[in-house]
C-alpha atoms as a PDB file:
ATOM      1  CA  UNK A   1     206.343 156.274  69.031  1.00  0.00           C
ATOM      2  CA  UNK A   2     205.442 160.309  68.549  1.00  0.00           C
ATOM      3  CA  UNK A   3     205.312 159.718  64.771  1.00  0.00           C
ATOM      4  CA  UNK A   4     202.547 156.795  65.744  1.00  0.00           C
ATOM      5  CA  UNK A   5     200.725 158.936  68.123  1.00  0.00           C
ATOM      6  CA  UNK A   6     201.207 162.163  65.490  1.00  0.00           C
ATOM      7  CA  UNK A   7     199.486 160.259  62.677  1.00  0.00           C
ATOM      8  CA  UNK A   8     196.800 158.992  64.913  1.00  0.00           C
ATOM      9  CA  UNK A   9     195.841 162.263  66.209  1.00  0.00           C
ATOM     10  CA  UNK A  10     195.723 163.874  62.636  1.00  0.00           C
ATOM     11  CA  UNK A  11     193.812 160.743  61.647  1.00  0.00           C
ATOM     12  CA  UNK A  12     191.339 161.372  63.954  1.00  0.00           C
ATOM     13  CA  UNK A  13     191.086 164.731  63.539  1.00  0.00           C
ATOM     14  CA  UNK A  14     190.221 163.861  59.367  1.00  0.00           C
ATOM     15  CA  UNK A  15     187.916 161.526  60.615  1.00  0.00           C
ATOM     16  CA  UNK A  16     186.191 164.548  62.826  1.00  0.00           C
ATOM     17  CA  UNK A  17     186.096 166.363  60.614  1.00  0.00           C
ATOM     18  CA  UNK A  18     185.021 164.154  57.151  1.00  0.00           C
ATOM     19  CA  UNK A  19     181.862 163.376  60.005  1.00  0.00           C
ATOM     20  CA  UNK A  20     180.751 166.894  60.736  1.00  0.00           C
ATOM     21  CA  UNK A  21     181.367 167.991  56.938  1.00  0.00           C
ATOM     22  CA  UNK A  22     179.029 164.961  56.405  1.00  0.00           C
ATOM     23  CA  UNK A  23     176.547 165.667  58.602  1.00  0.00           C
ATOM     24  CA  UNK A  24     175.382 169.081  57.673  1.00  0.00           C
ATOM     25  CA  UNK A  25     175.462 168.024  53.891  1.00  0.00           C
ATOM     26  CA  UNK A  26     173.204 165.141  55.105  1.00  0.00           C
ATOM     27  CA  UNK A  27     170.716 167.125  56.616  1.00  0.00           C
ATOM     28  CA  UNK A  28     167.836 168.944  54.512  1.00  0.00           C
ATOM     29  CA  UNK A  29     165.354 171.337  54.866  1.00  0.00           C
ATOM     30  CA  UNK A  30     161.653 169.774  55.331  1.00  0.00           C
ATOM     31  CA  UNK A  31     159.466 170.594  52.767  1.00  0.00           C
ATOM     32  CA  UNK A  32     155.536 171.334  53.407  1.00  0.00           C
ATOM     33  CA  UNK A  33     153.504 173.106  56.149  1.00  0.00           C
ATOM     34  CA  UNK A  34     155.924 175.633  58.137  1.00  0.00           C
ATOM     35  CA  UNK A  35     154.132 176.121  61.945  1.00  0.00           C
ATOM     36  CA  UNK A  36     154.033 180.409  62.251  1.00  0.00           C
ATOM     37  CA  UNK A  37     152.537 182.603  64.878  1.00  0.00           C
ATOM     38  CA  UNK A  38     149.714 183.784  62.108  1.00  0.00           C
ATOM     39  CA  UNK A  39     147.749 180.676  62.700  1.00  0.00           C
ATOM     40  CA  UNK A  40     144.482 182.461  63.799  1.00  0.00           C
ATOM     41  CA  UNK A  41     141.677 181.072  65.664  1.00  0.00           C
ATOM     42  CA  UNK A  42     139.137 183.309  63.862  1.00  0.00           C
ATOM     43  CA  UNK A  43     140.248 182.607  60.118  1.00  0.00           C
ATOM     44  CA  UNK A  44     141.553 179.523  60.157  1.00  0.00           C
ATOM     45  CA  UNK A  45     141.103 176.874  62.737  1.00  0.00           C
ATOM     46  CA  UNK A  46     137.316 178.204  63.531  1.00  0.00           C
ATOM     47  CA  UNK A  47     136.369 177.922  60.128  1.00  0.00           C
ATOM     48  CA  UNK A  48     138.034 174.021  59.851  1.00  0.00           C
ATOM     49  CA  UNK A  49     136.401 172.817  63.055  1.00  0.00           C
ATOM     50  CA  UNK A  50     132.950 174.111  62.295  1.00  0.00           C
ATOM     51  CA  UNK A  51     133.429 171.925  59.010  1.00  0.00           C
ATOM     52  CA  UNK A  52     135.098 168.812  59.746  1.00  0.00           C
ATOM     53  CA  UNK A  53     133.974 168.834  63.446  1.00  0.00           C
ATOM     54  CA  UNK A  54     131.096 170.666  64.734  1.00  0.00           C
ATOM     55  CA  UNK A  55     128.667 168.373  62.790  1.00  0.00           C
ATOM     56  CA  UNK A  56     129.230 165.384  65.881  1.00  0.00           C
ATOM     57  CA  UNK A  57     130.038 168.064  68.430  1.00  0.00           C
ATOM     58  CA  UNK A  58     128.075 170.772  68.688  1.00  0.00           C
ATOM     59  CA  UNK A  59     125.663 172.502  71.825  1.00  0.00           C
ATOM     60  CA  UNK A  60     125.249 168.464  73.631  1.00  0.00           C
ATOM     61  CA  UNK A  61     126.254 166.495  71.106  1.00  0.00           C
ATOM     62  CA  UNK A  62     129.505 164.531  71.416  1.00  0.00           C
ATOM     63  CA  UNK A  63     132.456 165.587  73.769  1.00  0.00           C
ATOM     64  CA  UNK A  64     133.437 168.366  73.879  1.00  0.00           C
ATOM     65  CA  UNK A  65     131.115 170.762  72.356  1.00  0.00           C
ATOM     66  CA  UNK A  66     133.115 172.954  69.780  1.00  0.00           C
ATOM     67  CA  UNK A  67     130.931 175.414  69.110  1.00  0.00           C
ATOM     68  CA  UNK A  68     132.770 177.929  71.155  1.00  0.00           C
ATOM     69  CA  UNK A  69     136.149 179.312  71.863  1.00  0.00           C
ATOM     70  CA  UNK A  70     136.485 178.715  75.444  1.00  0.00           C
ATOM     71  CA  UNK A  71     135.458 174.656  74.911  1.00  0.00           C
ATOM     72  CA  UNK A  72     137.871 174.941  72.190  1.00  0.00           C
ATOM     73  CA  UNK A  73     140.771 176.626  73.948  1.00  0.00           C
ATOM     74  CA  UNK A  74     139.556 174.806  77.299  1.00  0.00           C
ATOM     75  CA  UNK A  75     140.141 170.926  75.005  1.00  0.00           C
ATOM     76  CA  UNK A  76     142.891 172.294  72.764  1.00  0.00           C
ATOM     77  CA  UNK A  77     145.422 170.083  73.635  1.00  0.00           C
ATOM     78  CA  UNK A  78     143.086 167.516  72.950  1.00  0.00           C
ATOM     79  CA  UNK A  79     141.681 168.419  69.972  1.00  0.00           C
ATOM     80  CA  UNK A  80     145.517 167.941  68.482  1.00  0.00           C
ATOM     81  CA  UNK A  81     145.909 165.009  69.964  1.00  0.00           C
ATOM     82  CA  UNK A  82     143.329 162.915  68.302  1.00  0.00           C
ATOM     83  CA  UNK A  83     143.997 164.801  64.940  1.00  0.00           C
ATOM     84  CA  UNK A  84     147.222 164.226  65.012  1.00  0.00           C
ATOM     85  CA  UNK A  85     147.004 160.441  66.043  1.00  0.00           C
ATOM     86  CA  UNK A  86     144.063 160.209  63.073  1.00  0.00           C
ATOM     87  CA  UNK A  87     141.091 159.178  65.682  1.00  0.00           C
ATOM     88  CA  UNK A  88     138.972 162.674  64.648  1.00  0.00           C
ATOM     89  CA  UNK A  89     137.569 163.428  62.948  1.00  0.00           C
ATOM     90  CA  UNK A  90     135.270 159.976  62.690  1.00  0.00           C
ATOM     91  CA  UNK A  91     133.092 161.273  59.605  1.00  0.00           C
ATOM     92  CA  UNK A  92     135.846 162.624  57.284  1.00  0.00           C
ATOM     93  CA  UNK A  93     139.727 163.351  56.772  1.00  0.00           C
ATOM     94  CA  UNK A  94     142.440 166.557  57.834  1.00  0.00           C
ATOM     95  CA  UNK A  95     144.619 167.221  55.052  1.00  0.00           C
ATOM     96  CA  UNK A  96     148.246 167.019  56.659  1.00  0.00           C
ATOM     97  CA  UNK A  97     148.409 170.906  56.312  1.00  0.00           C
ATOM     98  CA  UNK A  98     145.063 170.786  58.672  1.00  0.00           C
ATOM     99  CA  UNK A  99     146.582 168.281  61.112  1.00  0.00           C
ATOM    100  CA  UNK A 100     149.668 170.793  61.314  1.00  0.00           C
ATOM    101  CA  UNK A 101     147.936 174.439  61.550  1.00  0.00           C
ATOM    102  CA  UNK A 102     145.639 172.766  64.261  1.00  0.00           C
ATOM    103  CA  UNK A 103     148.857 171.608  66.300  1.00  0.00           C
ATOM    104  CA  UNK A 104     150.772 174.774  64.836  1.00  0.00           C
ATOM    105  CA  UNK A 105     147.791 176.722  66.671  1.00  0.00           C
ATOM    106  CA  UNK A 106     147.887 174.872  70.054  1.00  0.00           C
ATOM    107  CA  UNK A 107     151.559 174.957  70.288  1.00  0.00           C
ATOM    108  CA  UNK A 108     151.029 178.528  70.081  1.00  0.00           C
ATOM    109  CA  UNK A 109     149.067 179.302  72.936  1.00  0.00           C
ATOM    110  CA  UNK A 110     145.782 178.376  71.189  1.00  0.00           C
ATOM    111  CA  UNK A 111     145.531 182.466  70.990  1.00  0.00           C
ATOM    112  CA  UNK A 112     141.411 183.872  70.131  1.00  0.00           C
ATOM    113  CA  UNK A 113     142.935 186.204  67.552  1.00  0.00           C
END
């Protein structure tokens, strides 16, 4: 009866640890845009909204009016949310790297630096 309950613990244990060894061979780096604090307002997203997004919303056009940092900071969360889920911009495309510095941006505090 020990000798049974031996050989199932060590079994077990194998089994533990085959899984764990499997696991972290399993997983992989992702490849492609890596989010960093040097996403700046003034150099990058500015630039990218005042081309792919100011032409519908700028001083009364469409909601909200991006002309400005504060309505940008003020509708941040916002703005990644319909880039992200592919609704803005209507007239055009974000590359995947735009979709990502936007939200990398907002994530970070949607700093004006």
């Amino acid at each position: 009866m020990k000798n049974t309950i031996y050989l199932g613990f060590i079994t077990l244990s194998l089994l533990m640890t085959v899984s764990c060894e499997n696991n972290a061979l399993e997983e992989e780096i992702p490849e492609g845009f890596v989010c960093t604090t040097d996403v700046s307002y003034t150099n990058d997203i500015d630039p990218l909204l005042t081309q792919k997004c100011a032409p519908c919303h700028i001083g009364g056009g469409q909601f909200p009016d991006l002309t400005t940092y504060a309505s940008v900071s003020q509708n941040a969360e916002l703005i990644k949310t319909v880039t992200q889920n592919g609704t803005m911009p209507k007239n055009g495309f974000l590359t995947q790297d735009q979709i990502d510095l936007i939200a990398c941006w907002v994530d970070n505090g949607a700093l004006n630096n």
